[in-house]
C-alpha atoms as a PDB file:
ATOM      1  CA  UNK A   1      -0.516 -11.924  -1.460  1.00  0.00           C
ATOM      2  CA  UNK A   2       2.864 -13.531  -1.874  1.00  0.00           C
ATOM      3  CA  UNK A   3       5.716 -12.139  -0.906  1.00  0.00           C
ATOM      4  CA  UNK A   4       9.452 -13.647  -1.492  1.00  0.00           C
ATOM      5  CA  UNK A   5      12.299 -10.617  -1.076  1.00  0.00           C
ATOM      6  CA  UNK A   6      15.787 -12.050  -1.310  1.00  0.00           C
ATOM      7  CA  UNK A   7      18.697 -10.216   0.570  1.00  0.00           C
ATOM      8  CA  UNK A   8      22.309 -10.727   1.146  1.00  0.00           C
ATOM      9  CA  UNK A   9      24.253 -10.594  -2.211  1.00  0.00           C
ATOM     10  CA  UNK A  10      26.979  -8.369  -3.250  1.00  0.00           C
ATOM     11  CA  UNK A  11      30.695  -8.818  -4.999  1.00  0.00           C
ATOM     12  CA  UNK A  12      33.083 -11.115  -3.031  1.00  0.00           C
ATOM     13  CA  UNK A  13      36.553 -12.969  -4.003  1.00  0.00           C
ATOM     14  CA  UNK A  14      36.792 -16.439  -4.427  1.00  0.00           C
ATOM     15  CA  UNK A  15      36.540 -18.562  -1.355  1.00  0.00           C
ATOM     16  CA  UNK A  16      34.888 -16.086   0.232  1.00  0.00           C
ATOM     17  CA  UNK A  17      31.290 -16.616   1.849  1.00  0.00           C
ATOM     18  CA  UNK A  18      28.074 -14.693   1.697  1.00  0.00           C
ATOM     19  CA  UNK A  19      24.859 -15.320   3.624  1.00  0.00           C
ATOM     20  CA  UNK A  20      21.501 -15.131   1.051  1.00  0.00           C
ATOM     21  CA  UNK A  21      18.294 -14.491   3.296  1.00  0.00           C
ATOM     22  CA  UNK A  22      14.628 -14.786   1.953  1.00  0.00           C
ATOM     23  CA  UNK A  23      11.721 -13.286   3.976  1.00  0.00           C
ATOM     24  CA  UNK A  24       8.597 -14.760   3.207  1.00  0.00           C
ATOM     25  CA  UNK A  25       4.967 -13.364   3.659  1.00  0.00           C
ATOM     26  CA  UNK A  26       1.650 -14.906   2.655  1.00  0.00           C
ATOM     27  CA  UNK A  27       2.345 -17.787   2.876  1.00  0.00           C
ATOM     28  CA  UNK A  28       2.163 -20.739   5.931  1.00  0.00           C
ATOM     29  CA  UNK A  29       5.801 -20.578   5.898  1.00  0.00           C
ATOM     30  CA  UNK A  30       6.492 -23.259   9.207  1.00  0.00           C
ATOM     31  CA  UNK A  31       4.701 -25.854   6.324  1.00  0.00           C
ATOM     32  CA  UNK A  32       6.102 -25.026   3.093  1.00  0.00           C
ATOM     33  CA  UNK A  33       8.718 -26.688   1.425  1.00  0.00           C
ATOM     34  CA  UNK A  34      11.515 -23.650   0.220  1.00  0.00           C
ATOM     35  CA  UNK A  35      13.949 -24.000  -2.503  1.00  0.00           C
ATOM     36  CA  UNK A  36      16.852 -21.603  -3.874  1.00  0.00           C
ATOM     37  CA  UNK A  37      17.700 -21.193  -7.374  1.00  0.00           C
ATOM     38  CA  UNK A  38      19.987 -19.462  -9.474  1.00  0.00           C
ATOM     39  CA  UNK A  39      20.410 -18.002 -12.939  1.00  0.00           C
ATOM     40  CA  UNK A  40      23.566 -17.330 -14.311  1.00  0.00           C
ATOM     41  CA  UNK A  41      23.688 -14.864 -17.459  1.00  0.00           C
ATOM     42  CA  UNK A  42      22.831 -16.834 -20.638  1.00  0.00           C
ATOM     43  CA  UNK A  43      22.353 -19.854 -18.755  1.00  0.00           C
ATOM     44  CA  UNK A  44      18.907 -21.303 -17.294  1.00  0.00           C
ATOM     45  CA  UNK A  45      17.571 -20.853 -13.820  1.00  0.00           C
ATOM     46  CA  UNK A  46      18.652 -24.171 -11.722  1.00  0.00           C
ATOM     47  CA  UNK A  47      17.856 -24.927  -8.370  1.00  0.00           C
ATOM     48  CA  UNK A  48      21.069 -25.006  -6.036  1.00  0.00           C
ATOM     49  CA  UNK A  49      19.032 -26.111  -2.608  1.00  0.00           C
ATOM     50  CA  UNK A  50      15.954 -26.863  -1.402  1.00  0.00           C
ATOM     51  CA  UNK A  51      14.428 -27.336   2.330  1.00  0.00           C
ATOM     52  CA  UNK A  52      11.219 -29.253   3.012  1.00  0.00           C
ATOM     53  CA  UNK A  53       9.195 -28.052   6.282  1.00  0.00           C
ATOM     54  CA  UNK A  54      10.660 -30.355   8.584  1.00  0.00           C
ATOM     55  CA  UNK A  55      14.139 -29.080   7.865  1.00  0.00           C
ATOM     56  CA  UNK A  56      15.485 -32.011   5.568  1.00  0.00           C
ATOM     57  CA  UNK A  57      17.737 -30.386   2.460  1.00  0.00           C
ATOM     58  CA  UNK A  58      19.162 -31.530  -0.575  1.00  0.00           C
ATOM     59  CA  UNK A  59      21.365 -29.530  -2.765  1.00  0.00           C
ATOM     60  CA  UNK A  60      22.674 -29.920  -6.703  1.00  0.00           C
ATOM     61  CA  UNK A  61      26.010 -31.374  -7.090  1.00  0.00           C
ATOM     62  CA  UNK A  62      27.920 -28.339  -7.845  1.00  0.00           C
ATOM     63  CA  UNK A  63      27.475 -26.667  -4.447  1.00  0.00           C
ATOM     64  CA  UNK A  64      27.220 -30.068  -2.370  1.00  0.00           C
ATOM     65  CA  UNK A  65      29.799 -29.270   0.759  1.00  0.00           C
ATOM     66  CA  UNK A  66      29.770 -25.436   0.369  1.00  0.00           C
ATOM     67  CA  UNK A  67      26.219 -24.400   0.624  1.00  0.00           C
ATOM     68  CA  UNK A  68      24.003 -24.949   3.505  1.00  0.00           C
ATOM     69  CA  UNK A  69      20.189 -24.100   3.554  1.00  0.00           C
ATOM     70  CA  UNK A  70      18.456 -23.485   6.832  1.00  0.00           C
ATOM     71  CA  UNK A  71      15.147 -22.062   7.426  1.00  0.00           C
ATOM     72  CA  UNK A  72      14.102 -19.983  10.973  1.00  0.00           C
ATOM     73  CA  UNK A  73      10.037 -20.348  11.084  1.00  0.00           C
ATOM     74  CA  UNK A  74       9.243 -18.340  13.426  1.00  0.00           C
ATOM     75  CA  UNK A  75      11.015 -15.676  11.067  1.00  0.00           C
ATOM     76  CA  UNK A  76       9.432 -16.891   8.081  1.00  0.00           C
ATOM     77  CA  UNK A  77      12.793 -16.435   6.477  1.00  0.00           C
ATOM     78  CA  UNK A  78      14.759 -19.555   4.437  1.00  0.00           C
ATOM     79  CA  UNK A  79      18.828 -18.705   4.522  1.00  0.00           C
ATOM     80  CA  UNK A  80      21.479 -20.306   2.318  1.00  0.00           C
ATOM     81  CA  UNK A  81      24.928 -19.763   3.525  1.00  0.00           C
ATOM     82  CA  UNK A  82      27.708 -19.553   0.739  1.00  0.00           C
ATOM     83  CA  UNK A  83      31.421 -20.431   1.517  1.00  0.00           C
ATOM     84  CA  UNK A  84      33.995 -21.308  -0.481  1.00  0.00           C
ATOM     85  CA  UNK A  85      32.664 -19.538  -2.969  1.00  0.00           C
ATOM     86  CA  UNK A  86      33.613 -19.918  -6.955  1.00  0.00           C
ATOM     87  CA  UNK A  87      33.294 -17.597 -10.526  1.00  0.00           C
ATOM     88  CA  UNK A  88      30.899 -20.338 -11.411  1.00  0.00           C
ATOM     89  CA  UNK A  89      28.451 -19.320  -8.466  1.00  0.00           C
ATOM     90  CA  UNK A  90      27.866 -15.869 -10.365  1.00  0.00           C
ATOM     91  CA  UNK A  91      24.289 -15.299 -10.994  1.00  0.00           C
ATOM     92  CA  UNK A  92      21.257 -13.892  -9.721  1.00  0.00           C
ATOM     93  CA  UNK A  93      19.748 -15.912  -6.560  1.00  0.00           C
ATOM     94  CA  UNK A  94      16.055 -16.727  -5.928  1.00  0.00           C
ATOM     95  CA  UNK A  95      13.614 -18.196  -3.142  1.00  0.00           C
ATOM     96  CA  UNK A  96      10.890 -20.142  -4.163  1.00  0.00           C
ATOM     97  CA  UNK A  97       8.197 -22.363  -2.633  1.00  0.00           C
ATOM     98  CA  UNK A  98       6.704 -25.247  -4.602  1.00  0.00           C
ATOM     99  CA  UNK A  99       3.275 -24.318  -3.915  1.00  0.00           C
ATOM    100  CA  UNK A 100       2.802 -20.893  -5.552  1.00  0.00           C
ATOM    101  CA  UNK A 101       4.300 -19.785  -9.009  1.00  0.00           C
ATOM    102  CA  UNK A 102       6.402 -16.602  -7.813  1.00  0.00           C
ATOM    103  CA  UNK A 103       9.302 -15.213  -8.236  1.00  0.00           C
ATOM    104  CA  UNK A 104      10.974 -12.519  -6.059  1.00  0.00           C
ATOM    105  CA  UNK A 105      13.426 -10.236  -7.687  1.00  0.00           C
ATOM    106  CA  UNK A 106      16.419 -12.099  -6.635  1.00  0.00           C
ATOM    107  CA  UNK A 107      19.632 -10.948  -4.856  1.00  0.00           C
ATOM    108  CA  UNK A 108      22.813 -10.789  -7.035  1.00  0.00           C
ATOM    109  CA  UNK A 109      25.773 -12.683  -6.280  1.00  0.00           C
ATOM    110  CA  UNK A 110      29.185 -11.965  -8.253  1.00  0.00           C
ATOM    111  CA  UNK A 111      32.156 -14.059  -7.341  1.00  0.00           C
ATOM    112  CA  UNK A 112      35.832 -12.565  -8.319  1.00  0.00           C
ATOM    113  CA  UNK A 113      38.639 -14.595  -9.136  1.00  0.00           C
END
């Protein structure tokens, strides 16, 4: 059964940083592409970074410089460390891998200005 459980969110100000962790569990983690996404209110889910098994990342545009994915496979966990953080990163944060269709429940982020 596949687990994804998001931690790490909370209220910070504006240019502050946060670290999101995802602990994942049945799945072959060291071999799975991971990805994090985010859904703002009102607006669709979008992916903000994703991590293929061998450690290569790409990110979207809007957090390109701030964000920085990492994964620790003997863990099983996929990170994504915040800074400089922005209004417009408000939403709730999710881990996914390509491979199975599931969700976690998310961690929520909410950035003051």
């Amino acid at each position: 059964q596949v687990q994804l459980v998001e931690s790490g969110g909370g209220l910070v100000q504006a240019g502050g940083s946060l670290r999101l962790s995802c602990a994942a569990s049945g799945i072959i983690f060291s071999i799975s592409a991971m990805g994090w996404y985010r859904q703002a209110p009102g607006k669709q889910r979008e992916l903000v970074a994703a991590i293929t098994s061998s450690g290569g990342a790409n990110y979207a545009d809007s957090v390109k410089g701030r964000f920085t994915i990492s994964r620790d496979n003997a863990k099983n966990t996929v990170y994504l460390q915040m800074n400089s953080l922005k209004p417009e990163d408000t939403a709730v944060y999710y881990c996914k891998t390509p491979h199975y269709n599931f969700w976690g429940q998310g961690t929520k982020v909410t950035v003051s200005s």
